[in-house]
N, C-alpha and C. Protein backbone atom coordinates (compact mmCIF):
# COMPACT_ATOMS: atom_id res chain seq x y z
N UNK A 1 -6.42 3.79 12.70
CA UNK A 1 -5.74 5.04 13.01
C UNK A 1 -6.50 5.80 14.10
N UNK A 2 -7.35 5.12 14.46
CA UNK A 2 -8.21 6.01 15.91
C UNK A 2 -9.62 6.23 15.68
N UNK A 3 -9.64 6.14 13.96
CA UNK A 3 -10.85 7.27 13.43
C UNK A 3 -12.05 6.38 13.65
N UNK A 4 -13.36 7.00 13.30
CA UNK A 4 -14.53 6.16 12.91
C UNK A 4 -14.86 6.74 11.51
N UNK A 5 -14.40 6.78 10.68
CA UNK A 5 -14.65 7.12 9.43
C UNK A 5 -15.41 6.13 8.35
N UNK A 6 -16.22 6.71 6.91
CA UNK A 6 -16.17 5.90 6.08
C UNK A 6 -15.12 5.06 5.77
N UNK A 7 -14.93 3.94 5.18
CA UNK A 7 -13.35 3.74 4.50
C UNK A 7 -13.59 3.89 2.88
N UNK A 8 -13.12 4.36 1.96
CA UNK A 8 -12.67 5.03 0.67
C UNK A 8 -12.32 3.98 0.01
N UNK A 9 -11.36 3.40 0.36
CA UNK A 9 -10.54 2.03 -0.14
C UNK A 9 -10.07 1.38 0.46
N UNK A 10 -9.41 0.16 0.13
CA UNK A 10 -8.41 -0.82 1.01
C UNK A 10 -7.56 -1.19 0.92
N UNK A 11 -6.72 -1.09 1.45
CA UNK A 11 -5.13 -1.35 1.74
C UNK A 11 -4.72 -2.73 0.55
N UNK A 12 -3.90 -2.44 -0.61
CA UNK A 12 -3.46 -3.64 -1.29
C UNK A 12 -2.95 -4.43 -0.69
N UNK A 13 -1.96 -3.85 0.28
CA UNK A 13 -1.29 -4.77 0.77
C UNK A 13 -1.68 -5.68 2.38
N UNK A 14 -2.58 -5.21 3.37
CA UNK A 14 -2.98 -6.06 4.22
C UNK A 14 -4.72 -6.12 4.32
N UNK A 15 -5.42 -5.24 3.58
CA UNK A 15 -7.06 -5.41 3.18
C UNK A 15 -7.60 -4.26 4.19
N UNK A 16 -6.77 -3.80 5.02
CA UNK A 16 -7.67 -2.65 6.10
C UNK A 16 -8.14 -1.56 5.20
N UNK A 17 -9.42 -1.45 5.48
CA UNK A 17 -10.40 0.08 4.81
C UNK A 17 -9.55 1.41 5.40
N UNK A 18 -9.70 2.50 4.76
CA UNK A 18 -8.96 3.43 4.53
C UNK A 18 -9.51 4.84 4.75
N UNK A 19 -10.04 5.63 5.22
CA UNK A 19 -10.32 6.68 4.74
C UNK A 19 -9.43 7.84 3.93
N UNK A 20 -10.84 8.56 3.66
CA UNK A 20 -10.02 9.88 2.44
C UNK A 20 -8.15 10.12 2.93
N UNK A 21 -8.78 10.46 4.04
CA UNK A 21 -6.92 11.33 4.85
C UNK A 21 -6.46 10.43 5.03
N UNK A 22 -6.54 9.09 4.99
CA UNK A 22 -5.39 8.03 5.53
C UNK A 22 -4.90 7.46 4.43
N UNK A 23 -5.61 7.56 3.18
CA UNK A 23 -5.72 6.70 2.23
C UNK A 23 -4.30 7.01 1.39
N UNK A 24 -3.27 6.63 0.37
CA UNK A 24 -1.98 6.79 -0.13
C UNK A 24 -1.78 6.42 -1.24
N UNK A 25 -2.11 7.14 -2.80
CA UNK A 25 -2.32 6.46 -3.54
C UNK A 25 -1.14 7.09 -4.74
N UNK A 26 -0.25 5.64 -4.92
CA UNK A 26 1.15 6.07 -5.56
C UNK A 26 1.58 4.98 -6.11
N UNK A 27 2.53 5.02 -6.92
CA UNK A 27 2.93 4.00 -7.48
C UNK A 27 4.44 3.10 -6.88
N UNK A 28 4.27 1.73 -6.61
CA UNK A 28 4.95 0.99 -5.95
C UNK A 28 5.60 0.14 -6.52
N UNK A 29 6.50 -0.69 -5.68
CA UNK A 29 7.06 -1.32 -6.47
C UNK A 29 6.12 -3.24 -5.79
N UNK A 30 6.28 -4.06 -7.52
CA UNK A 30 5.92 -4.83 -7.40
C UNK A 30 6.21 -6.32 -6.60
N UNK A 31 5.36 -6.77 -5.77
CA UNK A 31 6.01 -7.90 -4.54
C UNK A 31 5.15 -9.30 -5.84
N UNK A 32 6.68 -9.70 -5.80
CA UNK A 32 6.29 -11.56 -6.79
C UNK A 32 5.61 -12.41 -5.38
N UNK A 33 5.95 -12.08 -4.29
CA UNK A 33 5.36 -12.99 -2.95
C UNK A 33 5.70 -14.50 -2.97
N UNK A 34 7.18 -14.46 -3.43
CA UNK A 34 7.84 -15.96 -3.03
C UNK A 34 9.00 -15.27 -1.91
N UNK A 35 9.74 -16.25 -1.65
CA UNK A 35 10.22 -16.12 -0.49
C UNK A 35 12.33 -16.34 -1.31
N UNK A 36 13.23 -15.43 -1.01
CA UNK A 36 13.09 -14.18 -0.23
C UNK A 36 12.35 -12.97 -1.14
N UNK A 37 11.50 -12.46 -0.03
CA UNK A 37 10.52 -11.43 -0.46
C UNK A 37 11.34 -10.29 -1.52
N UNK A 38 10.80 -10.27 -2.70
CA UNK A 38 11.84 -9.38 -3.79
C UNK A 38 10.51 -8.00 -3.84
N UNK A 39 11.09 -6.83 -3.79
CA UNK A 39 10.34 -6.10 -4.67
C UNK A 39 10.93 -5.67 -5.96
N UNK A 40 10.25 -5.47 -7.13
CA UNK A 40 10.58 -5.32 -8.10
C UNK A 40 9.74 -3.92 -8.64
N UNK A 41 10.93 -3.14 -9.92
CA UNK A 41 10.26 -2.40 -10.24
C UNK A 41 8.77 -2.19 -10.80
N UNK A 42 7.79 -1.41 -11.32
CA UNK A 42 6.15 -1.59 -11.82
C UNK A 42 6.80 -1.05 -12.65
N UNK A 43 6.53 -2.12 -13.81
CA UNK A 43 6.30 -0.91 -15.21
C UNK A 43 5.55 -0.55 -15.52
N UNK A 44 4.51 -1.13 -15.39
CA UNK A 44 3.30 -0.62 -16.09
C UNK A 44 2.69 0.62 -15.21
N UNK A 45 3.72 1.24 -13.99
CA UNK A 45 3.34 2.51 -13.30
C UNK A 45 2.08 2.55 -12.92
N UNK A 46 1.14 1.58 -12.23
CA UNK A 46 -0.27 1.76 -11.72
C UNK A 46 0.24 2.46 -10.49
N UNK A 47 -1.16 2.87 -10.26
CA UNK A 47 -0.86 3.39 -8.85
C UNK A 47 -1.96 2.68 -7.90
N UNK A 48 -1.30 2.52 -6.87
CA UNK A 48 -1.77 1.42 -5.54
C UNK A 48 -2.25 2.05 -4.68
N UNK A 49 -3.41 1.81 -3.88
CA UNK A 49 -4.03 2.56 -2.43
C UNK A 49 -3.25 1.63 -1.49
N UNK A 50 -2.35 2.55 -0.21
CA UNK A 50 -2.27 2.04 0.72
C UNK A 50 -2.50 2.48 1.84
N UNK A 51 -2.35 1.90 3.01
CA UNK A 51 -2.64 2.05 4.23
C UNK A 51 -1.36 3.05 4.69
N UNK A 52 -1.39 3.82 5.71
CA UNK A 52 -0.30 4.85 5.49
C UNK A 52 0.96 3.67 6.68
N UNK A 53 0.37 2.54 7.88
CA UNK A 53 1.84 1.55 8.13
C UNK A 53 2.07 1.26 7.16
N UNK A 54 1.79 0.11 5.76
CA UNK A 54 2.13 -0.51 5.00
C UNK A 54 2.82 0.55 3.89
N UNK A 55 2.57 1.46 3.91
CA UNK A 55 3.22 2.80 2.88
C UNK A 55 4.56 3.01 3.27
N UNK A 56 5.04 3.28 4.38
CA UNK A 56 5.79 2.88 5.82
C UNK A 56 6.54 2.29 5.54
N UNK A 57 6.26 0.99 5.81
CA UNK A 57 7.25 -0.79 5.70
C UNK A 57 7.66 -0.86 4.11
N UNK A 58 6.91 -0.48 3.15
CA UNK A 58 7.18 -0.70 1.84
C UNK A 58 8.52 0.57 1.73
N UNK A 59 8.48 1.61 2.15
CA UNK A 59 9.42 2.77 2.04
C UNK A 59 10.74 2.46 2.41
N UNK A 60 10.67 1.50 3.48
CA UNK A 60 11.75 1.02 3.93
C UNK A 60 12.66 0.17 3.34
N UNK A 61 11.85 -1.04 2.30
CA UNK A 61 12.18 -1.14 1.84
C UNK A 61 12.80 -1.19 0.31
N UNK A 62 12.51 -0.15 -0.43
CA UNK A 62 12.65 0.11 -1.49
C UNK A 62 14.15 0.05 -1.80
């Protein structure tokens, strides 16, 4: 995102470190990762750190 920051956490979904302000932590829906790509609801309601593109692309597709 431009910054030189600590990173906080890392992106579940592509592994990039994160800082505090970039960081997105919510509950998503679950990817089985066969092909065609399904998301499915979380029941068990965890909540996921993401990267704020991949927060993005996932929004889109919900």
């Amino acid at each position: 995102m431009g910054k030189n920051e600590d990173a906080v956490a890392v992106c579940i979904v592509c592994g990039m470190g994160v800082c505090m302000e970039h960081a997105i932590r919510e509950i998503t829906p679950v990817w089985r990762g066969d092909y065609p790509v399904r998301l499915e609801k979380d029941l068990e309601n965890v909540r996921r750190i993401l990267c704020q593109p991949c927060h993005e692309a996932l929004k889109e597709n919900w």
